[in-house]
C-alpha atoms as a PDB file:
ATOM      1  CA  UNK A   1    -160.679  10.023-134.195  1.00  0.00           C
ATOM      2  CA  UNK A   2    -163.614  11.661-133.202  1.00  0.00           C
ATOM      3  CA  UNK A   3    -166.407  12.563-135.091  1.00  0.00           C
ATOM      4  CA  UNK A   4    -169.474  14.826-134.832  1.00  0.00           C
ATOM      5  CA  UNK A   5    -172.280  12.844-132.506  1.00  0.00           C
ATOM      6  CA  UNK A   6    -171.763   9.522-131.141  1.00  0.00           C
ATOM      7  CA  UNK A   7    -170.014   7.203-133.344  1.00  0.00           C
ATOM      8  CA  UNK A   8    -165.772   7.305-133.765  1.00  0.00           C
ATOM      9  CA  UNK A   9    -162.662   5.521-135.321  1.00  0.00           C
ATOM     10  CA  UNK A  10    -160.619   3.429-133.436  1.00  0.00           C
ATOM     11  CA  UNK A  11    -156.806   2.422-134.340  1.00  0.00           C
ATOM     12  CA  UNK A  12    -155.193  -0.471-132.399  1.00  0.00           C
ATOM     13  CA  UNK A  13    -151.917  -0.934-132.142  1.00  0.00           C
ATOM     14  CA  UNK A  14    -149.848  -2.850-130.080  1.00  0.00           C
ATOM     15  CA  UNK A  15    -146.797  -5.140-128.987  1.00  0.00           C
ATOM     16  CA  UNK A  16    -146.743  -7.650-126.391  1.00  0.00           C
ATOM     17  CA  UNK A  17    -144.588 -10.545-125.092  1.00  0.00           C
ATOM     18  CA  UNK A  18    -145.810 -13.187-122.584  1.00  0.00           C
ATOM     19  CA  UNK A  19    -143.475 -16.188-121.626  1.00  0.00           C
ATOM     20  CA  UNK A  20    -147.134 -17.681-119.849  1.00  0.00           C
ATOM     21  CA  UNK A  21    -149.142 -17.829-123.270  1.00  0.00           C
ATOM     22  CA  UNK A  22    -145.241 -19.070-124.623  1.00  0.00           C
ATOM     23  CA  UNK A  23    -144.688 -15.709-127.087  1.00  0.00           C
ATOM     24  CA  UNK A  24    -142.265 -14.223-127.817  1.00  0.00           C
ATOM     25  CA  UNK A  25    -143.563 -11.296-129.606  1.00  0.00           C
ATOM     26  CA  UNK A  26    -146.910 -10.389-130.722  1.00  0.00           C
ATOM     27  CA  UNK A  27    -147.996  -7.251-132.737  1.00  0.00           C
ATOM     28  CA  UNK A  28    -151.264  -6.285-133.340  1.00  0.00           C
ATOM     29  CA  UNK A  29    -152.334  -3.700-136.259  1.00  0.00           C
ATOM     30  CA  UNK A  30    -156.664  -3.042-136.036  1.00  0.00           C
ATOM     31  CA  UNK A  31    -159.285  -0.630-136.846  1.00  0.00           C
ATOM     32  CA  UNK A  32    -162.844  -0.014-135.544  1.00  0.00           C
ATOM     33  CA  UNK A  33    -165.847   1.868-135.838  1.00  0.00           C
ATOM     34  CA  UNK A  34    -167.119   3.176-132.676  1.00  0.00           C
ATOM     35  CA  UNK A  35    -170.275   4.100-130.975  1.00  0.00           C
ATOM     36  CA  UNK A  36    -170.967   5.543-127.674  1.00  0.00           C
ATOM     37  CA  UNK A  37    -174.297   4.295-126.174  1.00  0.00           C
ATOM     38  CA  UNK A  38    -173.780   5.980-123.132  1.00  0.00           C
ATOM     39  CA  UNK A  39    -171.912   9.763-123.212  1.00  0.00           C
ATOM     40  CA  UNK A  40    -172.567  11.787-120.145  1.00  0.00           C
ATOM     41  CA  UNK A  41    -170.106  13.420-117.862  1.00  0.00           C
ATOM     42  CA  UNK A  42    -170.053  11.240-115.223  1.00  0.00           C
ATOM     43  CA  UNK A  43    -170.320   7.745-117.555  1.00  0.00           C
ATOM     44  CA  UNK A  44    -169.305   6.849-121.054  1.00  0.00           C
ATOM     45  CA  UNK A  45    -170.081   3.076-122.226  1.00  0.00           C
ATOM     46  CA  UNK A  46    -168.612   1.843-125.929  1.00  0.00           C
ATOM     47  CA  UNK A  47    -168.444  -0.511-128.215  1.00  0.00           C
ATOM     48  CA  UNK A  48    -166.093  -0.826-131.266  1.00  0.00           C
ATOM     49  CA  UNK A  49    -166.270  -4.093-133.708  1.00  0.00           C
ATOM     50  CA  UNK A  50    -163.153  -3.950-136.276  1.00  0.00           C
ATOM     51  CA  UNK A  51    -161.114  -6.187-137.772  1.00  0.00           C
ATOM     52  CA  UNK A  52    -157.156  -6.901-136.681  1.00  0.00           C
ATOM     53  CA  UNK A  53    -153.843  -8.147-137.856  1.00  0.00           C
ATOM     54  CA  UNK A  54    -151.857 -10.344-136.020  1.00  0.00           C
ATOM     55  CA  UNK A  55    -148.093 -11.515-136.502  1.00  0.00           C
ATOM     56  CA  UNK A  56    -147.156 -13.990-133.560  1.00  0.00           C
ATOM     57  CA  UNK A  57    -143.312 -15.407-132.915  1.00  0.00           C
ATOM     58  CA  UNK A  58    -143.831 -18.082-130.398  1.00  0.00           C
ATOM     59  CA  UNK A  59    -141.161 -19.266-127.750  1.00  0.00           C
ATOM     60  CA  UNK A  60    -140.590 -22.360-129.023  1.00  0.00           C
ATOM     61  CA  UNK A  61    -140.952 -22.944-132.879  1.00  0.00           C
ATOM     62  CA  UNK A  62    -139.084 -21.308-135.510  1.00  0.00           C
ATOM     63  CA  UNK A  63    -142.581 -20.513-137.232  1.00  0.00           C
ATOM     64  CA  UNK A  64    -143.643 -17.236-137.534  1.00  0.00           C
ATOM     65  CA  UNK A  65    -147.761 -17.435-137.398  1.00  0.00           C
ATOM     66  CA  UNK A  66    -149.886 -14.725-139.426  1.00  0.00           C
ATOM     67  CA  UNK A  67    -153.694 -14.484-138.819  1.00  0.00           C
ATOM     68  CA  UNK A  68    -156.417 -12.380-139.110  1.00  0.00           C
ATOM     69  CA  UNK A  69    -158.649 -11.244-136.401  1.00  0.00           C
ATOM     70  CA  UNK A  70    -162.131  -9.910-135.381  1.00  0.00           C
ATOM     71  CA  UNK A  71    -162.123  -7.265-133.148  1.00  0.00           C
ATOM     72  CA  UNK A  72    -165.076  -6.384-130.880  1.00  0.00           C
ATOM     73  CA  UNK A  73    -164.002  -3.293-128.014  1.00  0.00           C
ATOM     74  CA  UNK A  74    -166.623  -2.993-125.106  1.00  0.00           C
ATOM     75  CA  UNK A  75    -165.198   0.195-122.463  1.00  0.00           C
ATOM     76  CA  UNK A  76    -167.289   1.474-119.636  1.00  0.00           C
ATOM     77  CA  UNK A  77    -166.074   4.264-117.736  1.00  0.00           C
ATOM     78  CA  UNK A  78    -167.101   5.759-114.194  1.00  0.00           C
ATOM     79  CA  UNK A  79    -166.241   9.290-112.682  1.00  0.00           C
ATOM     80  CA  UNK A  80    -166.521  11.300-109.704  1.00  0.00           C
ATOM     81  CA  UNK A  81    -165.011  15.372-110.076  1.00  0.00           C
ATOM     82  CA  UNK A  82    -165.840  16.136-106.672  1.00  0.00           C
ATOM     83  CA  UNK A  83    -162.931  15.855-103.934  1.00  0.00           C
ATOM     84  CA  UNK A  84    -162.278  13.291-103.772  1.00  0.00           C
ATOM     85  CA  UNK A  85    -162.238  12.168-107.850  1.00  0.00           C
ATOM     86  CA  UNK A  86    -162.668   9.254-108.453  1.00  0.00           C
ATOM     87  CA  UNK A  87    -162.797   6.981-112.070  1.00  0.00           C
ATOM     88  CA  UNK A  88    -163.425   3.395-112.773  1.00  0.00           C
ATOM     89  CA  UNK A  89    -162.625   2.417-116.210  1.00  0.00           C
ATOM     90  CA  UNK A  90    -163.351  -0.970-117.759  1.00  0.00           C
ATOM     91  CA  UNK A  91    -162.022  -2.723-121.056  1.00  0.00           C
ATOM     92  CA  UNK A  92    -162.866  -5.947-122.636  1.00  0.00           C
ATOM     93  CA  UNK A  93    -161.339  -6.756-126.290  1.00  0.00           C
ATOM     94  CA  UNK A  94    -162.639  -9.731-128.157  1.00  0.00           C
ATOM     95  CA  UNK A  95    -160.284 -11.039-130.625  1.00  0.00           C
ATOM     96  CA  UNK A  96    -162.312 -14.016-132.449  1.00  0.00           C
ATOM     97  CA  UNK A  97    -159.356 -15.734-135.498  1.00  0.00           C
ATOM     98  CA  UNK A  98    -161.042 -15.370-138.316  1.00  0.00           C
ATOM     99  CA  UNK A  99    -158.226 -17.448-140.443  1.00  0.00           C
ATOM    100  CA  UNK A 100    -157.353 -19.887-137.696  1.00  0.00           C
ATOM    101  CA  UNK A 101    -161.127 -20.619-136.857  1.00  0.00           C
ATOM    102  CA  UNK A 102    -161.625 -21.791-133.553  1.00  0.00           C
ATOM    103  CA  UNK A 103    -158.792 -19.810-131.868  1.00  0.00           C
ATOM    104  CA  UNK A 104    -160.220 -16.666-129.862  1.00  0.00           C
ATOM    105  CA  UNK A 105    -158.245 -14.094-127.544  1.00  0.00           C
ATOM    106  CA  UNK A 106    -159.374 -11.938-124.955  1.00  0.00           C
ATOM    107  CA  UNK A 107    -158.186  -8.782-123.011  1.00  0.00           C
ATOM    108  CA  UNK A 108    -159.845  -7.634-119.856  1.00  0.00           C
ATOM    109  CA  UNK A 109    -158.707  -4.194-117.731  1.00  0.00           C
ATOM    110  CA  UNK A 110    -160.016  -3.085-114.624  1.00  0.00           C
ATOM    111  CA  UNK A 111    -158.694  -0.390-113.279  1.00  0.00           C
ATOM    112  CA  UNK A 112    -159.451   2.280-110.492  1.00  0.00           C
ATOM    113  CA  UNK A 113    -157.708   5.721-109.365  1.00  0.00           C
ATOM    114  CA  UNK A 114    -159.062   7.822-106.165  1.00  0.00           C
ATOM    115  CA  UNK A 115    -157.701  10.734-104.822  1.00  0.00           C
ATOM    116  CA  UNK A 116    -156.292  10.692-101.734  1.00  0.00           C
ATOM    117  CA  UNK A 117    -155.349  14.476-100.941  1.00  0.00           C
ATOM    118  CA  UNK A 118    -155.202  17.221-103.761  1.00  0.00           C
ATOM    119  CA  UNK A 119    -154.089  15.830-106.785  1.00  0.00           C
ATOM    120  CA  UNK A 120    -152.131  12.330-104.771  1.00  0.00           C
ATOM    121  CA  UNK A 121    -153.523   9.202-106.593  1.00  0.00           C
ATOM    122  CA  UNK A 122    -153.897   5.737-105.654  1.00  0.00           C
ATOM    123  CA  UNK A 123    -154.327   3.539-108.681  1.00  0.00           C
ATOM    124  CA  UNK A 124    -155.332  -0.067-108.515  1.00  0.00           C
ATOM    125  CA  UNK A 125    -155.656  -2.124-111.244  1.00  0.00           C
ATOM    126  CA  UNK A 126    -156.468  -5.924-112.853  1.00  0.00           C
ATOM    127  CA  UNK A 127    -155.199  -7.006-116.437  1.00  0.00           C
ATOM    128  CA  UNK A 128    -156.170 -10.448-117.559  1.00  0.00           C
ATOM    129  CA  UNK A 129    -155.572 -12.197-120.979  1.00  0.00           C
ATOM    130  CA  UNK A 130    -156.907 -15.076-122.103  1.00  0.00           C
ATOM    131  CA  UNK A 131    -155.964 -17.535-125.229  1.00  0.00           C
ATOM    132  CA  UNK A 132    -157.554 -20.506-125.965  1.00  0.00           C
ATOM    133  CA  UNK A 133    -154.968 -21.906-128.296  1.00  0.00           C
ATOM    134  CA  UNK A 134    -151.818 -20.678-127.288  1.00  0.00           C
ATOM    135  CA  UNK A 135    -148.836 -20.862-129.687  1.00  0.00           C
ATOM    136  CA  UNK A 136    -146.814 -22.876-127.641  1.00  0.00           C
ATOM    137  CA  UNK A 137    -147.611 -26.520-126.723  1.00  0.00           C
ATOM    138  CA  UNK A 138    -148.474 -26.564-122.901  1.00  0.00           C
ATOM    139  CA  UNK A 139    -148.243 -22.901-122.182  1.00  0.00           C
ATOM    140  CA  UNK A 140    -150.581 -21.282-120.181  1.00  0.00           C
ATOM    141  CA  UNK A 141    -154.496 -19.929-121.644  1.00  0.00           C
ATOM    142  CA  UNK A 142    -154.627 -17.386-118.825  1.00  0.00           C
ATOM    143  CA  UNK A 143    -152.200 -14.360-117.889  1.00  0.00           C
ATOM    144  CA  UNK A 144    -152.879 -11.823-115.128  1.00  0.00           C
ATOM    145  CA  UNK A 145    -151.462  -8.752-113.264  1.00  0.00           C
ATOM    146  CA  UNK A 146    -152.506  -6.699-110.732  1.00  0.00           C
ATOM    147  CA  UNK A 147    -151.109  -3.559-109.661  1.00  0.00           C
ATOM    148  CA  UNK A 148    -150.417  -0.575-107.207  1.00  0.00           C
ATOM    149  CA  UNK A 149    -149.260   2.979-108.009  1.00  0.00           C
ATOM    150  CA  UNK A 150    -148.908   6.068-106.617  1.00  0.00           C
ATOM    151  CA  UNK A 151    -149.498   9.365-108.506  1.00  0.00           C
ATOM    152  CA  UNK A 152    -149.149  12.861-108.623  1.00  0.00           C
ATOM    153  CA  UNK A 153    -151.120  15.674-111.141  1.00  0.00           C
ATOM    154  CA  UNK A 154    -149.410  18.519-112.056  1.00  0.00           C
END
């Protein structure tokens, strides 16, 4: 939700599974309050500290794990509007535990899209998630992708 000069609400939700951190589900209920520090046409910067709610099923235990979460957003986005366009947009989520203290999380996105010919995207982008207490024993503190597409605006 935006408001009026340089500040703005933020509402997280999500749903994930990852068989590297050992989860089998993971949803993720949060709200922030924004502020742009940078706002221009060609550059926006963010940050967005909140607070989150977690609900975690992991692979192997029959114990469903509640927690409660910091939340601190960073997002920095690039762009280019002549031909070729271009746009760089970065994310970073913090996600210190706040009732299991000394677990964090983190989410990073990179991701960039050029246009090759009018309105023909290339996209190319990085995901990375890190856990430093995973809920399964022996799983995995750090999950990535990378990723190719093709696209067309109408």
């Amino acid at each position: 939700m935006q408001f009026p000069g340089d500040k703005f609400w933020l509402a997280l939700a999500s749903y994930e599974s990852n068989e590297q951190h050992g989860i089998d589900g993971r949803l993720l209920l949060g709200a922030a309050r924004g502020k742009y520090w940078i706002r221009r046409q060609e550059a926006k910067f963010s940050t967005c500290p909140g607070v989150a709610l977690a609900q975690e099923w992991a692979a192997t235990s029959a114990d469903d794990q509640q927690s409660v979460e910091g939340l601190l957003g960073l997002q920095w986005k690039i762009f280019r509007f002549k031909d070729p366009e271009t746009s760089l947009t970065s994310r970073l989520l913090l996600l210190p535990g706040l009732t299991e203290t000394g677990r964090y999380r983190a989410m990073a996105s990179i991701s960039l899209r050029h246009e090759i010919v009018n309105d023909l995207y290339v996209d190319l982008s990085f995901n990375g998630n890190y856990d430093n207490e995973p809920p399964t024993a022996g799983a995995d503190s750090v999950d990535y992708t990378v990723s190719t597409s093709l696209g067309y605006k109408f």
